[in-house]
Protein backbone atom coordinates (compact mmCIF):
# COMPACT_ATOMS: atom_id res chain seq x y z
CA UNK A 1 145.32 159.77 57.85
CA UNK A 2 142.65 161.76 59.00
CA UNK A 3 142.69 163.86 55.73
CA UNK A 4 142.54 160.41 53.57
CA UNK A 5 139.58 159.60 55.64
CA UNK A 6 137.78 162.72 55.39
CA UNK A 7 137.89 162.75 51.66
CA UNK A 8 136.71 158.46 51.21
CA UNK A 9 133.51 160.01 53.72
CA UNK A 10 132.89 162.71 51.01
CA UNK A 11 133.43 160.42 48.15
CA UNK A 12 131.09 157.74 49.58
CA UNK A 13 128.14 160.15 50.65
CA UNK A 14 128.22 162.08 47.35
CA UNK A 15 124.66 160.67 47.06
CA UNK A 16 123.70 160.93 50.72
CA UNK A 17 121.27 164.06 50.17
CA UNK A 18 118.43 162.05 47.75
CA UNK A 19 117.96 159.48 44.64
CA UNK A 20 116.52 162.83 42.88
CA UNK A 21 118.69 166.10 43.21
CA UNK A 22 116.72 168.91 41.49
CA UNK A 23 119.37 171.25 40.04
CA UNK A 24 119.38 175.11 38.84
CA UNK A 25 119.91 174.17 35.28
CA UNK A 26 118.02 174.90 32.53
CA UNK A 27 117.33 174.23 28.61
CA UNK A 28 117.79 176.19 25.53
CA UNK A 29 116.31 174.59 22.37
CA UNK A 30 118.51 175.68 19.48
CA UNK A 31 117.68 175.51 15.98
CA UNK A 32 118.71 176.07 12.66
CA UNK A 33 120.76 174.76 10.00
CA UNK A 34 124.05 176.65 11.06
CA UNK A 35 123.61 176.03 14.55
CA UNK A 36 126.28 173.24 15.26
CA UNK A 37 128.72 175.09 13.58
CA UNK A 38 127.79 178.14 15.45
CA UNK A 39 128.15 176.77 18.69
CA UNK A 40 131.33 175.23 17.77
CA UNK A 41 132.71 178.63 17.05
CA UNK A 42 131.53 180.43 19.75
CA UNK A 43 132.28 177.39 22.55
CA UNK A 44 135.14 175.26 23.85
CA UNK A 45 134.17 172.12 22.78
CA UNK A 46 134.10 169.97 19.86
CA UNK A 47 130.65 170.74 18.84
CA UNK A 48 130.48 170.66 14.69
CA UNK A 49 131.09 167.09 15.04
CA UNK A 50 128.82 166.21 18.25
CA UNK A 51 126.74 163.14 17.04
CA UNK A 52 122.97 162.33 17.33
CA UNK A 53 122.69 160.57 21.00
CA UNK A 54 125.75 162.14 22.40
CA UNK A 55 126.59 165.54 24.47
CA UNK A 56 129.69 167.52 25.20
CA UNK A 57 130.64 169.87 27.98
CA UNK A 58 131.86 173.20 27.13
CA UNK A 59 132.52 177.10 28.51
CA UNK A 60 130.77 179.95 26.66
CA UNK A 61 134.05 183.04 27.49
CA UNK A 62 134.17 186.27 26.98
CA UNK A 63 137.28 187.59 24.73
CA UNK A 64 139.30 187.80 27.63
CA UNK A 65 138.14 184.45 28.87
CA UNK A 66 135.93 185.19 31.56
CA UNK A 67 133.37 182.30 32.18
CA UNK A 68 130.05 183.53 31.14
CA UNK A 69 128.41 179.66 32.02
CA UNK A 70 129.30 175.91 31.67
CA UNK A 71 126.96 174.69 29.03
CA UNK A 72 126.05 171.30 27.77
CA UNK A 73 125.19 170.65 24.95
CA UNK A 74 122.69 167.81 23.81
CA UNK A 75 121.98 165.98 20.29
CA UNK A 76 119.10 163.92 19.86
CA UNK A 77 116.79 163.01 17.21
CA UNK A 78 118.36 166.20 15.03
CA UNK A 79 117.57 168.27 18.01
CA UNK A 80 119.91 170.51 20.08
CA UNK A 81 119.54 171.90 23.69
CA UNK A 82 121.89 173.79 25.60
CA UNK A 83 121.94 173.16 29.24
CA UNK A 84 123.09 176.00 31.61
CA UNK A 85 122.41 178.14 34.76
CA UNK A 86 122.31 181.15 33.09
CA UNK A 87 120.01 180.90 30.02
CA UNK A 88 119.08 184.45 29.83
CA UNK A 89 123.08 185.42 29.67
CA UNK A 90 123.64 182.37 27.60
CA UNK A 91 120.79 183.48 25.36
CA UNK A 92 121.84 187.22 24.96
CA UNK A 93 125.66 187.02 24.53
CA UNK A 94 125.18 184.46 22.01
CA UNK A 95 122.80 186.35 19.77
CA UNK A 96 124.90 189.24 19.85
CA UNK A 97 127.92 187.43 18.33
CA UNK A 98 125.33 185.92 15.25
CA UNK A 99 125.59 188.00 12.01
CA UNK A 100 123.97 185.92 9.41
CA UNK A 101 124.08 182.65 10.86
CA UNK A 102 120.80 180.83 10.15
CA UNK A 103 120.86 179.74 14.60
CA UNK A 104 117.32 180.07 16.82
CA UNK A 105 117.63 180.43 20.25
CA UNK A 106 114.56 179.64 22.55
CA UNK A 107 113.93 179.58 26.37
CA UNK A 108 112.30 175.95 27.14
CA UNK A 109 110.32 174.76 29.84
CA UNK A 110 112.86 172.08 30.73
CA UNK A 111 115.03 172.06 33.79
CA UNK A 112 117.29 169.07 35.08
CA UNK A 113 116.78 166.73 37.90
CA UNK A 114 120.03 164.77 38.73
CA UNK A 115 119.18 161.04 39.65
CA UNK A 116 120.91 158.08 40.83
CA UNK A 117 120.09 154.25 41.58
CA UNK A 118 116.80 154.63 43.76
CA UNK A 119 115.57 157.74 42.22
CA UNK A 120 111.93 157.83 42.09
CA UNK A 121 111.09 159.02 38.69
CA UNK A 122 109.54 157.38 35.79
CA UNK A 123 112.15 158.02 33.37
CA UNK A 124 115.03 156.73 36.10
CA UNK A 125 115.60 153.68 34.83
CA UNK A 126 116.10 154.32 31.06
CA UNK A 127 118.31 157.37 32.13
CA UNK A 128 120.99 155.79 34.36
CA UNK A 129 120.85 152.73 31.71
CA UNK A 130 122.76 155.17 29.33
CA UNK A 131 126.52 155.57 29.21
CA UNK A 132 127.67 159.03 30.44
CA UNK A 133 127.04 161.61 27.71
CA UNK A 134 124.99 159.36 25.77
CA UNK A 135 121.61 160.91 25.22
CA UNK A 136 117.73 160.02 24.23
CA UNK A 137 114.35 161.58 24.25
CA UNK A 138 111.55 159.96 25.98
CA UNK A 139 107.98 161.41 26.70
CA UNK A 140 109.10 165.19 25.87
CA UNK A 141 112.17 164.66 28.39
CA UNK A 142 115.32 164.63 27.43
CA UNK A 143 117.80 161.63 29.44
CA UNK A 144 121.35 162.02 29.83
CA UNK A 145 124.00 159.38 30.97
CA UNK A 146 126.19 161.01 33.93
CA UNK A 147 124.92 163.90 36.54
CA UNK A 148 125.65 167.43 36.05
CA UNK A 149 128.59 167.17 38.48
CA UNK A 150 130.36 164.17 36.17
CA UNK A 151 129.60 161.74 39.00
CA UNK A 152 129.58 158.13 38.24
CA UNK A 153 126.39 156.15 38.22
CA UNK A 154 124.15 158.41 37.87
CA UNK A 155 122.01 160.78 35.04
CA UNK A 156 120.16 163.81 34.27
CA UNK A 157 116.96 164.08 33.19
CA UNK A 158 115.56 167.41 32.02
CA UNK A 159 112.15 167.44 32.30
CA UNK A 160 109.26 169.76 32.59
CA UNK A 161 107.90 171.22 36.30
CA UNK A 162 111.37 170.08 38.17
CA UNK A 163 111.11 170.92 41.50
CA UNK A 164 112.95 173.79 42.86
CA UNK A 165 114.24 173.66 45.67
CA UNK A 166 118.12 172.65 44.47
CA UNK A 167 120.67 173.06 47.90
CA UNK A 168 121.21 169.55 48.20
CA UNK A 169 122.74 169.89 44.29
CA UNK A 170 124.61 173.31 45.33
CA UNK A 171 126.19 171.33 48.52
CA UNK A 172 127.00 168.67 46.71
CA UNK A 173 128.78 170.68 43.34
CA UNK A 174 130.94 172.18 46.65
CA UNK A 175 131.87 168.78 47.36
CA UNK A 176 132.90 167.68 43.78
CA UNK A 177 134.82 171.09 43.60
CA UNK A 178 132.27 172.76 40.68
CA UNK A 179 132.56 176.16 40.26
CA UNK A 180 129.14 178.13 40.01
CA UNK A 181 127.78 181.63 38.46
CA UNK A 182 127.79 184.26 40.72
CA UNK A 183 130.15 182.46 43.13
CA UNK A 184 133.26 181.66 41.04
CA UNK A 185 132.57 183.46 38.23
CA UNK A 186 130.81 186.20 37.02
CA UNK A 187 131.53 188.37 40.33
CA UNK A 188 133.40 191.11 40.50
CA UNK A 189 136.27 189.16 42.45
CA UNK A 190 136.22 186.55 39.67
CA UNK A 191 139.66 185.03 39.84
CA UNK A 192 141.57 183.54 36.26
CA UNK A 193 139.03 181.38 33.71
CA UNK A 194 138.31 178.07 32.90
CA UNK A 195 141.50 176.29 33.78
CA UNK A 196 141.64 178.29 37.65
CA UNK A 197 138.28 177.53 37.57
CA UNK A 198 138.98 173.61 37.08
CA UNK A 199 137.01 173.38 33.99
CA UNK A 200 139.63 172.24 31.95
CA UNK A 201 137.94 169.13 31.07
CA UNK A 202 135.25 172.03 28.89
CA UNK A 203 138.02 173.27 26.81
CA UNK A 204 139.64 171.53 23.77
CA UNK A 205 142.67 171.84 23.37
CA UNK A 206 143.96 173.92 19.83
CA UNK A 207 140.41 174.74 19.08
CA UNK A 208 139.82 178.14 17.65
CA UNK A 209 136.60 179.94 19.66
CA UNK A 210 136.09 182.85 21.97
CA UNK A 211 138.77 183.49 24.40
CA UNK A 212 140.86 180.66 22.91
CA UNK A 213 144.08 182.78 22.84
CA UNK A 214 143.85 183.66 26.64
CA UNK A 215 143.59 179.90 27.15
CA UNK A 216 146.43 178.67 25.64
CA UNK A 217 148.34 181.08 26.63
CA UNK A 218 147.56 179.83 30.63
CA UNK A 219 147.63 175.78 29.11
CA UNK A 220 150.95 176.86 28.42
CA UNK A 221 152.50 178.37 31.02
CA UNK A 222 154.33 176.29 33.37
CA UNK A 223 151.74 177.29 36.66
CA UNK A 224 148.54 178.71 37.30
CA UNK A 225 148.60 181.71 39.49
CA UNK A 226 145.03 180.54 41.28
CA UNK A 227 143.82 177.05 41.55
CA UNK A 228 140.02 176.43 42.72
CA UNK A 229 140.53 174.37 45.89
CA UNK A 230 138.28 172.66 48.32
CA UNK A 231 138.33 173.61 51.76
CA UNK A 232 137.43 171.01 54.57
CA UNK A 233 136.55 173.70 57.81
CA UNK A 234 137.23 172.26 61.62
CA UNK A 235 134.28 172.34 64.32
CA UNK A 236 132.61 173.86 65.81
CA UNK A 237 130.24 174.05 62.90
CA UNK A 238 129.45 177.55 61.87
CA UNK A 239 128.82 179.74 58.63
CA UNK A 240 131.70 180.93 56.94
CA UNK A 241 131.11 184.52 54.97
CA UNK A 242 131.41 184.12 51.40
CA UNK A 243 134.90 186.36 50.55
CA UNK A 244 136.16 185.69 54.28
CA UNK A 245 140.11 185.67 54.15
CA UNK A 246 142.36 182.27 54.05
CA UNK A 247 145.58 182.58 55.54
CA UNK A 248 148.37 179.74 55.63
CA UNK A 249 148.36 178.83 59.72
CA UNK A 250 151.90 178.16 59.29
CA UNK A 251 153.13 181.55 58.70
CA UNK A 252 150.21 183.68 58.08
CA UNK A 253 150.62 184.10 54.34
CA UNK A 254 148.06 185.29 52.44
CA UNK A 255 146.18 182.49 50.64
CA UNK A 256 142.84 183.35 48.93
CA UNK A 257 139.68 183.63 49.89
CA UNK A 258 136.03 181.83 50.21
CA UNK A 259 133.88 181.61 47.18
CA UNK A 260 130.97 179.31 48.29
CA UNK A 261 130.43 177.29 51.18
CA UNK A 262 127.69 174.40 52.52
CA UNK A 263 126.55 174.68 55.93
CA UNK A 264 125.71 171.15 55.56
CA UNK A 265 129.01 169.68 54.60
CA UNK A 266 131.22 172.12 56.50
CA UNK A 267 132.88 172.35 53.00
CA UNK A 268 133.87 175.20 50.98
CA UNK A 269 135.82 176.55 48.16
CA UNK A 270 138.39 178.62 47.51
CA UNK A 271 140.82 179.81 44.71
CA UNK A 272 144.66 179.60 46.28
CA UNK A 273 147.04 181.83 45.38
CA UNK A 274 150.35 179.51 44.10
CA UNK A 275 153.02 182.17 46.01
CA UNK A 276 151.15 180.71 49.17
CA UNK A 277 153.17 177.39 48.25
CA UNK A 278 149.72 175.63 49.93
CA UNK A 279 148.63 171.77 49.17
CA UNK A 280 146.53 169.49 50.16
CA UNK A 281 146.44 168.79 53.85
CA UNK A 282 147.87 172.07 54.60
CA UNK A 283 146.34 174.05 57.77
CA UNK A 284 144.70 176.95 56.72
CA UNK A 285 143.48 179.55 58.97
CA UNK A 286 139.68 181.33 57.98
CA UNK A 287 138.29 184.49 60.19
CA UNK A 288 139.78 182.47 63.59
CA UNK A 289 138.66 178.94 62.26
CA UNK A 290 140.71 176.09 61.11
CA UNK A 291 140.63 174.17 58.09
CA UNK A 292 142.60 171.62 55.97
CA UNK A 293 143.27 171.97 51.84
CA UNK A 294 141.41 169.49 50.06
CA UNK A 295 142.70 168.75 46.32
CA UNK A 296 142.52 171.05 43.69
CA UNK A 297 139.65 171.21 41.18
């Protein structure tokens, strides 16, 4: 009961940190009259037939399908951007793989501002008007139906001169279980790919593009070895060390081990090995601090 209630308080106060949550994404403009078919080859997604108006999740992998980023990409008005964290590594590992493809790649000024009912911002109302991954251009911004964490009633707008300051975002990705760069992947402790990672919802299923193989392979098999898990810690409030040790309190089993955490939510995340036979509203035990197993990712 108390684990039921824990999780309708995170739910319901998804929104609790502002109206506007500035976020560490940015835009790549992409041009070119191969570039949708590019970018369908190279990501996870059904790109080559993305429509004017509409955008599509997807995971740029390496060939043994590590996550390089999550990356969105937009169509409007025969214009493409992909949206990611990592637009520099986006940028460079996707010009490497082009041979003769007529594809430009170009850093914009854009980054993107979550926003939900209340959100002061001039564009608010036409964004969270659209369905989620409908998209328009308005005034050199570019509006998006549905945040970057796939929350219901709200948008993104990607806009120029965001503001920076984005914790409230990287608290609230914890709570709906998001993996991020340089915390779940692309570390040196980087555990499985996109399915571990919870990103299955990025990765069509019998498409053909880079680091497919590994993927099906793991679609396939009957378990994962890791699943990316929330982790709800007990007071008294405290830090928790990113990599500090989870162990089952039950028997002491090895379980995983932290990947991020919010100070502000008391939240964190975790990928959890399936020997530990753990689930949600199992006691887990974290450098002498409790904590309960929220569901998986």
């Amino acid at each position: 009961a108390c684990l039921a209630a824990l999780l309708c308080n995170l739910l319901s106060n998804t929104w609790r940190t502002a109206a506007l949550r500035p976020t560490p994404l940015r835009a790549l403009a992409v041009s070119g009259k191969d570039a949708l078919p590019f970018l369908h080859a190279m990501l996870s997604a059904e790109v080559s037939t993305l429509a004017d108006g509409r955008c599509v999740d997807a995971c740029l992998l390496t060939g043994a399908s590590d996550i390089t980023d999550l990356v969105t990409v937009a169509h409007a008005d025969g214009e493409l951007l992909a949206i990611c964290e990592a637009t520099d590594l986006v940028r460079a590992e996707l010009e490497k793989r082009r041979v003769t493809e007529d594809v430009v790649f170009v850093e914009s000024d854009l980054s993107v501002v979550d926003v939900s009912k209340g959100g002061d911002h001039a564009l608010a109302a036409d964004a969270l008007a659209l369905s989620r991954d409908a998209v328009v251009r308005r005034d050199g911004a570019w509006l998006l139906g549905g945040t970057s964490l796939r929350e219901d009633g709200g948008a993104r707008i990607a806009v120029a001169d965001a503001a920076s300051e984005t914790s409230a975002w990287d608290a609230a990705r914890i709570r709906a279980g998001r993996p991020r760069r340089g915390f779940e992947y692309g570390v040196e402790t980087e555990i499985g790919g996109p399915l571990e990672a919870g990103l299955a919802f990025a990765c069509a299923e019998g498409k053909c593009y880079l680091g497919a193989e590994l993927v099906g392979k793991r679609r396939k098999a009957k378990h994962l070895r890791h699943r990316l898990t929330g982790v709800a810690f007990h007071a008294p409030a405290g830090a928790v060390p990113i990599g500090e040790k989870l162990s089952s309190k039950s028997d002491g089993a090895a379980a995983g081990s932290v990947s991020s955490f919010s100070d502000e939510a008391q939240l964190g995340l975790a990928f959890i090995s399936r020997v530990s036979k753990l689930g949600v509203g199992d006691d887990v035990v974290c450098g002498g601090r409790g904590g309960a197993l929220l569901s998986s990712t």
